[in-house]
PDB file of N, CA and C in Angstrom:
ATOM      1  N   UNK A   1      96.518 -54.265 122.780  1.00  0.00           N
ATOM      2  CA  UNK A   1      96.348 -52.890 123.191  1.00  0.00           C
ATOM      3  C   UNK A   1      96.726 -51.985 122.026  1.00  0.00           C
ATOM      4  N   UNK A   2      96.949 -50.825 122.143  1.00  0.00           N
ATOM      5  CA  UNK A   2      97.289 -49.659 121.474  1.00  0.00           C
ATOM      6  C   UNK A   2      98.492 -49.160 121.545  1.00  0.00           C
ATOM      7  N   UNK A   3      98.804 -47.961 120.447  1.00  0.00           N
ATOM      8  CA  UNK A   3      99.615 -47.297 120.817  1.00  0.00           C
ATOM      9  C   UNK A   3      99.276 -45.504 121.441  1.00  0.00           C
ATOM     10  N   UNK A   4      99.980 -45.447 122.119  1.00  0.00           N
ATOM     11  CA  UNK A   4      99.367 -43.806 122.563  1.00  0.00           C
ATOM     12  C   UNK A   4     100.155 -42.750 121.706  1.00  0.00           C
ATOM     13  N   UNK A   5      99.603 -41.673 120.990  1.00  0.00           N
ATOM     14  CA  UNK A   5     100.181 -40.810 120.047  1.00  0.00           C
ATOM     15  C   UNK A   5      99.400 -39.687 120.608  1.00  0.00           C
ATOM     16  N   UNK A   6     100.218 -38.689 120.593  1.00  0.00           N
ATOM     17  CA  UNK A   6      99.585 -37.079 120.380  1.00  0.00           C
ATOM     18  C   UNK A   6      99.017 -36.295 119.157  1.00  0.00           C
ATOM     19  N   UNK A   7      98.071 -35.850 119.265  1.00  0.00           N
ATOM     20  CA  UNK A   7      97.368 -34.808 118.295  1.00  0.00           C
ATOM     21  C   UNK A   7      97.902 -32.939 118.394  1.00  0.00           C
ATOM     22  N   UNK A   8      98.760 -32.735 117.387  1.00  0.00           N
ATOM     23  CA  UNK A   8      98.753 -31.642 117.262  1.00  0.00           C
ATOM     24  C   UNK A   8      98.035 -30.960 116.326  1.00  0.00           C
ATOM     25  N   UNK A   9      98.020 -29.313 116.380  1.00  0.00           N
ATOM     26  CA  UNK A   9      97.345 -28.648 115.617  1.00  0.00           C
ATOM     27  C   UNK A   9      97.767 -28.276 114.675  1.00  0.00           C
ATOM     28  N   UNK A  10      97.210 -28.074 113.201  1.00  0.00           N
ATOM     29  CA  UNK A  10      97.680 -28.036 112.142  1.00  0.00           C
ATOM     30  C   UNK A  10      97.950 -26.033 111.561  1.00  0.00           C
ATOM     31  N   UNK A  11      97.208 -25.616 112.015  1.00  0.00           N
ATOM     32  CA  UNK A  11      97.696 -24.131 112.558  1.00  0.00           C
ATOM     33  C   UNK A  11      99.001 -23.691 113.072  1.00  0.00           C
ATOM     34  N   UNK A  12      98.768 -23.662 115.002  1.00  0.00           N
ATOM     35  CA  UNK A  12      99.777 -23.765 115.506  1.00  0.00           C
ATOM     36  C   UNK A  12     100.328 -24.251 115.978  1.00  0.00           C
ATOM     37  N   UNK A  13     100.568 -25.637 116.132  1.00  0.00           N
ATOM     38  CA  UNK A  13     101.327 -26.674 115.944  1.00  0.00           C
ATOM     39  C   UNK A  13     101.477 -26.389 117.828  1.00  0.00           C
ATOM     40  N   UNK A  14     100.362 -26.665 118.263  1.00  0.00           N
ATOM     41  CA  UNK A  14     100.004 -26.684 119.628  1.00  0.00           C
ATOM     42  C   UNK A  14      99.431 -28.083 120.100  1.00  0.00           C
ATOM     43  N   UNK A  15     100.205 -28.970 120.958  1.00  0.00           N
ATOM     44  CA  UNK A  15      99.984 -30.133 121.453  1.00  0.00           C
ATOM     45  C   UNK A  15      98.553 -30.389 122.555  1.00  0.00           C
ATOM     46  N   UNK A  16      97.563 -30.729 121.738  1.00  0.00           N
ATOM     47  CA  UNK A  16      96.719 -30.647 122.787  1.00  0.00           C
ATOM     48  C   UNK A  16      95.938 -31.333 123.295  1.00  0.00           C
ATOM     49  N   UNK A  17      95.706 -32.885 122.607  1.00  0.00           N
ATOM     50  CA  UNK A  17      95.367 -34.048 122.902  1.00  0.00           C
ATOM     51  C   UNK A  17      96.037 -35.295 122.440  1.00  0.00           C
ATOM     52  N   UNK A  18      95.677 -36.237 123.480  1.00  0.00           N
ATOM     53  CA  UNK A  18      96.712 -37.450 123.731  1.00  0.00           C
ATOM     54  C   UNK A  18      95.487 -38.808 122.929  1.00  0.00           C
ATOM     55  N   UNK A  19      95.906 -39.894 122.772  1.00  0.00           N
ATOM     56  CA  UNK A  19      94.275 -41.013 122.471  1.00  0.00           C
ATOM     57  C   UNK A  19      95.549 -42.144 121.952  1.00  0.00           C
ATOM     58  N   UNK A  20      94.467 -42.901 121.948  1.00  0.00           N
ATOM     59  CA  UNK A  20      94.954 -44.112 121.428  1.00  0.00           C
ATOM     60  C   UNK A  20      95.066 -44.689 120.082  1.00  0.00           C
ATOM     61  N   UNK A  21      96.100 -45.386 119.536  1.00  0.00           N
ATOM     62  CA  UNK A  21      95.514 -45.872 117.985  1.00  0.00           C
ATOM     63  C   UNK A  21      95.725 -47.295 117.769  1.00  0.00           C
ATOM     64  N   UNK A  22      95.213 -47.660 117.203  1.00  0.00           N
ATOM     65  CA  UNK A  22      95.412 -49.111 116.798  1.00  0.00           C
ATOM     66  C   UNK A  22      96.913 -49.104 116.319  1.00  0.00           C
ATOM     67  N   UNK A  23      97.502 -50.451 116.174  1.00  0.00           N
ATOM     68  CA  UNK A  23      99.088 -50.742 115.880  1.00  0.00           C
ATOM     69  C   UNK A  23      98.912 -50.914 114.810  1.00  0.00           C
ATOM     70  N   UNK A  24      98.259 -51.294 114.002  1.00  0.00           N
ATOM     71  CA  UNK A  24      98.147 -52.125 112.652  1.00  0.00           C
ATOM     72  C   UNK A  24      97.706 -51.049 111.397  1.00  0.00           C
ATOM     73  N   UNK A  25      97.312 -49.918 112.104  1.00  0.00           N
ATOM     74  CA  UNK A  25      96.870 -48.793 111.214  1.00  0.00           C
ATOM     75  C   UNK A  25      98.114 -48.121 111.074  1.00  0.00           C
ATOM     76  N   UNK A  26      98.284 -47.638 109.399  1.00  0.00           N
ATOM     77  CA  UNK A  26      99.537 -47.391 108.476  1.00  0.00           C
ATOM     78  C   UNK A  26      99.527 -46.036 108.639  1.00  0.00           C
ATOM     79  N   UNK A  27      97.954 -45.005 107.976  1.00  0.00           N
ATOM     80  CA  UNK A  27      97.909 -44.153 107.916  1.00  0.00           C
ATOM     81  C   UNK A  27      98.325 -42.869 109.237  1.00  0.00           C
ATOM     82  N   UNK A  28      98.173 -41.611 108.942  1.00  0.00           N
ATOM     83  CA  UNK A  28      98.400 -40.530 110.525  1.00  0.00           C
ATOM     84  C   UNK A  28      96.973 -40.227 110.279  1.00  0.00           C
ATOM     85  N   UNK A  29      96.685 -40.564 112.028  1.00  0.00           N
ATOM     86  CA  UNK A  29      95.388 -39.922 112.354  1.00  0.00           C
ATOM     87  C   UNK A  29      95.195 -38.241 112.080  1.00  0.00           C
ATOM     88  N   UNK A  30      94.039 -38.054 111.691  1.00  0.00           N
ATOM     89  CA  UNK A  30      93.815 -36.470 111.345  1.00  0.00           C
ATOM     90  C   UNK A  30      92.564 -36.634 112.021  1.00  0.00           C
ATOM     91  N   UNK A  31      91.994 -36.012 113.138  1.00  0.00           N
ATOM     92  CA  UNK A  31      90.692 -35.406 113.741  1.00  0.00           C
ATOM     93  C   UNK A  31      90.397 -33.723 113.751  1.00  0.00           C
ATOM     94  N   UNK A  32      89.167 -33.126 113.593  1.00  0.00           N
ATOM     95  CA  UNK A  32      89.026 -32.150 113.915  1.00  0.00           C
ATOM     96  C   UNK A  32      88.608 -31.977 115.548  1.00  0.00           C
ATOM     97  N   UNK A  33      89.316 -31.167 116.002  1.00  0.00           N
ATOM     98  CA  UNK A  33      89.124 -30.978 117.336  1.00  0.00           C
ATOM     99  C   UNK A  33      89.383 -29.541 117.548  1.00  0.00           C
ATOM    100  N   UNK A  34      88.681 -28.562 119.021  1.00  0.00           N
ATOM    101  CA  UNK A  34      88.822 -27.676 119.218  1.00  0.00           C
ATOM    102  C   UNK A  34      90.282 -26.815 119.685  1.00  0.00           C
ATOM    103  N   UNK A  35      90.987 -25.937 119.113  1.00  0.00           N
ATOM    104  CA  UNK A  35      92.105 -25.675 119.704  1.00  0.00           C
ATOM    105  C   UNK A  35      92.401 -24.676 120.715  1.00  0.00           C
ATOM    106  N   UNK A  36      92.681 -24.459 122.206  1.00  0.00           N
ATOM    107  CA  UNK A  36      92.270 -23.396 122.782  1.00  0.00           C
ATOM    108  C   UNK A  36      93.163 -22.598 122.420  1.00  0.00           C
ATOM    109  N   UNK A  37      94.291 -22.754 121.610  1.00  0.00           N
ATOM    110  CA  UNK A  37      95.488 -21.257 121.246  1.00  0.00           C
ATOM    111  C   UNK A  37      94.520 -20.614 120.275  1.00  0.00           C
ATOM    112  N   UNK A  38      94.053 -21.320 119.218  1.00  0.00           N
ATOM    113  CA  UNK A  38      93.424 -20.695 118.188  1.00  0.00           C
ATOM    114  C   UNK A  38      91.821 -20.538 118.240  1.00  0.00           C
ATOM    115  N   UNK A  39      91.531 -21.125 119.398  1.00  0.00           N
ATOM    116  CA  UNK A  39      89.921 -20.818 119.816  1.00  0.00           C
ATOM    117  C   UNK A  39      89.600 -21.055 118.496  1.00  0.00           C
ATOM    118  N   UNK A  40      89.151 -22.064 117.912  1.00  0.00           N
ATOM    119  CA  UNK A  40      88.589 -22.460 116.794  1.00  0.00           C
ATOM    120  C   UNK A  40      88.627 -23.758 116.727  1.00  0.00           C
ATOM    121  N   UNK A  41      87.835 -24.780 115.900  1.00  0.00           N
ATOM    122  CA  UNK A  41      87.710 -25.677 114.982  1.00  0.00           C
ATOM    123  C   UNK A  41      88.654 -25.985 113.932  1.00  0.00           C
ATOM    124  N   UNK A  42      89.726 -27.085 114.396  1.00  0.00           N
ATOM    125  CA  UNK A  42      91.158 -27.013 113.712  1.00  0.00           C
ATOM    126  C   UNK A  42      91.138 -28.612 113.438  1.00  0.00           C
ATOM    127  N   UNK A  43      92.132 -29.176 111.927  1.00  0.00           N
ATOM    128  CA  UNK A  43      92.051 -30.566 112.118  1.00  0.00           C
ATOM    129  C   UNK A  43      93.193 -30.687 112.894  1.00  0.00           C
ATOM    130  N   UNK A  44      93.614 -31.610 114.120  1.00  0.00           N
ATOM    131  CA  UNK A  44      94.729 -32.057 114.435  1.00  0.00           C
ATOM    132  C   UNK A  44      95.250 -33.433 113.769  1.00  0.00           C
ATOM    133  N   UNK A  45      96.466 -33.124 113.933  1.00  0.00           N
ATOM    134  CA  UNK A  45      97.380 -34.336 113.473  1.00  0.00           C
ATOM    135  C   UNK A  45      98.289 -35.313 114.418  1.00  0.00           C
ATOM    136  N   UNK A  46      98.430 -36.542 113.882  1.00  0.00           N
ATOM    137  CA  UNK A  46      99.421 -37.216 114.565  1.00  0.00           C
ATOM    138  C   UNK A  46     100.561 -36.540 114.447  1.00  0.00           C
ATOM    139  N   UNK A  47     101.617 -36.595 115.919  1.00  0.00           N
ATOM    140  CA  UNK A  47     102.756 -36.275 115.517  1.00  0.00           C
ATOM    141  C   UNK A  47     104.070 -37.611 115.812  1.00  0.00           C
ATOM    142  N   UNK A  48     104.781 -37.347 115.516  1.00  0.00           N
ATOM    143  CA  UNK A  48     105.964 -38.372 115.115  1.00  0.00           C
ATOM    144  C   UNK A  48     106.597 -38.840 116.782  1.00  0.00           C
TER     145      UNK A  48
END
């Protein structure tokens, strides 16, 4: 299975999606996803 990590926003550091990641992956996920604080197109980040 996975591990479950949150995506925050790199703006305002607004928690706004949850997903899964592989265990074996080193790197922090970075996706662009929509943010509704900043109503925009933001990359989110893994957070710790």
């Amino acid at each position: 299975m996975g591990k479950k990590l949150v995506l925050a926003c790199s703006e305002c550091s607004s928690r706004n999606y949850s997903t899964m990641k592989n265990e074996n992956a080193s790197e922090r996920l970075e996706v662009k996803k929509f943010c509704k604080a900043c109503n925009t197109h933001t990359v989110h980040r893994e957070t710790k």
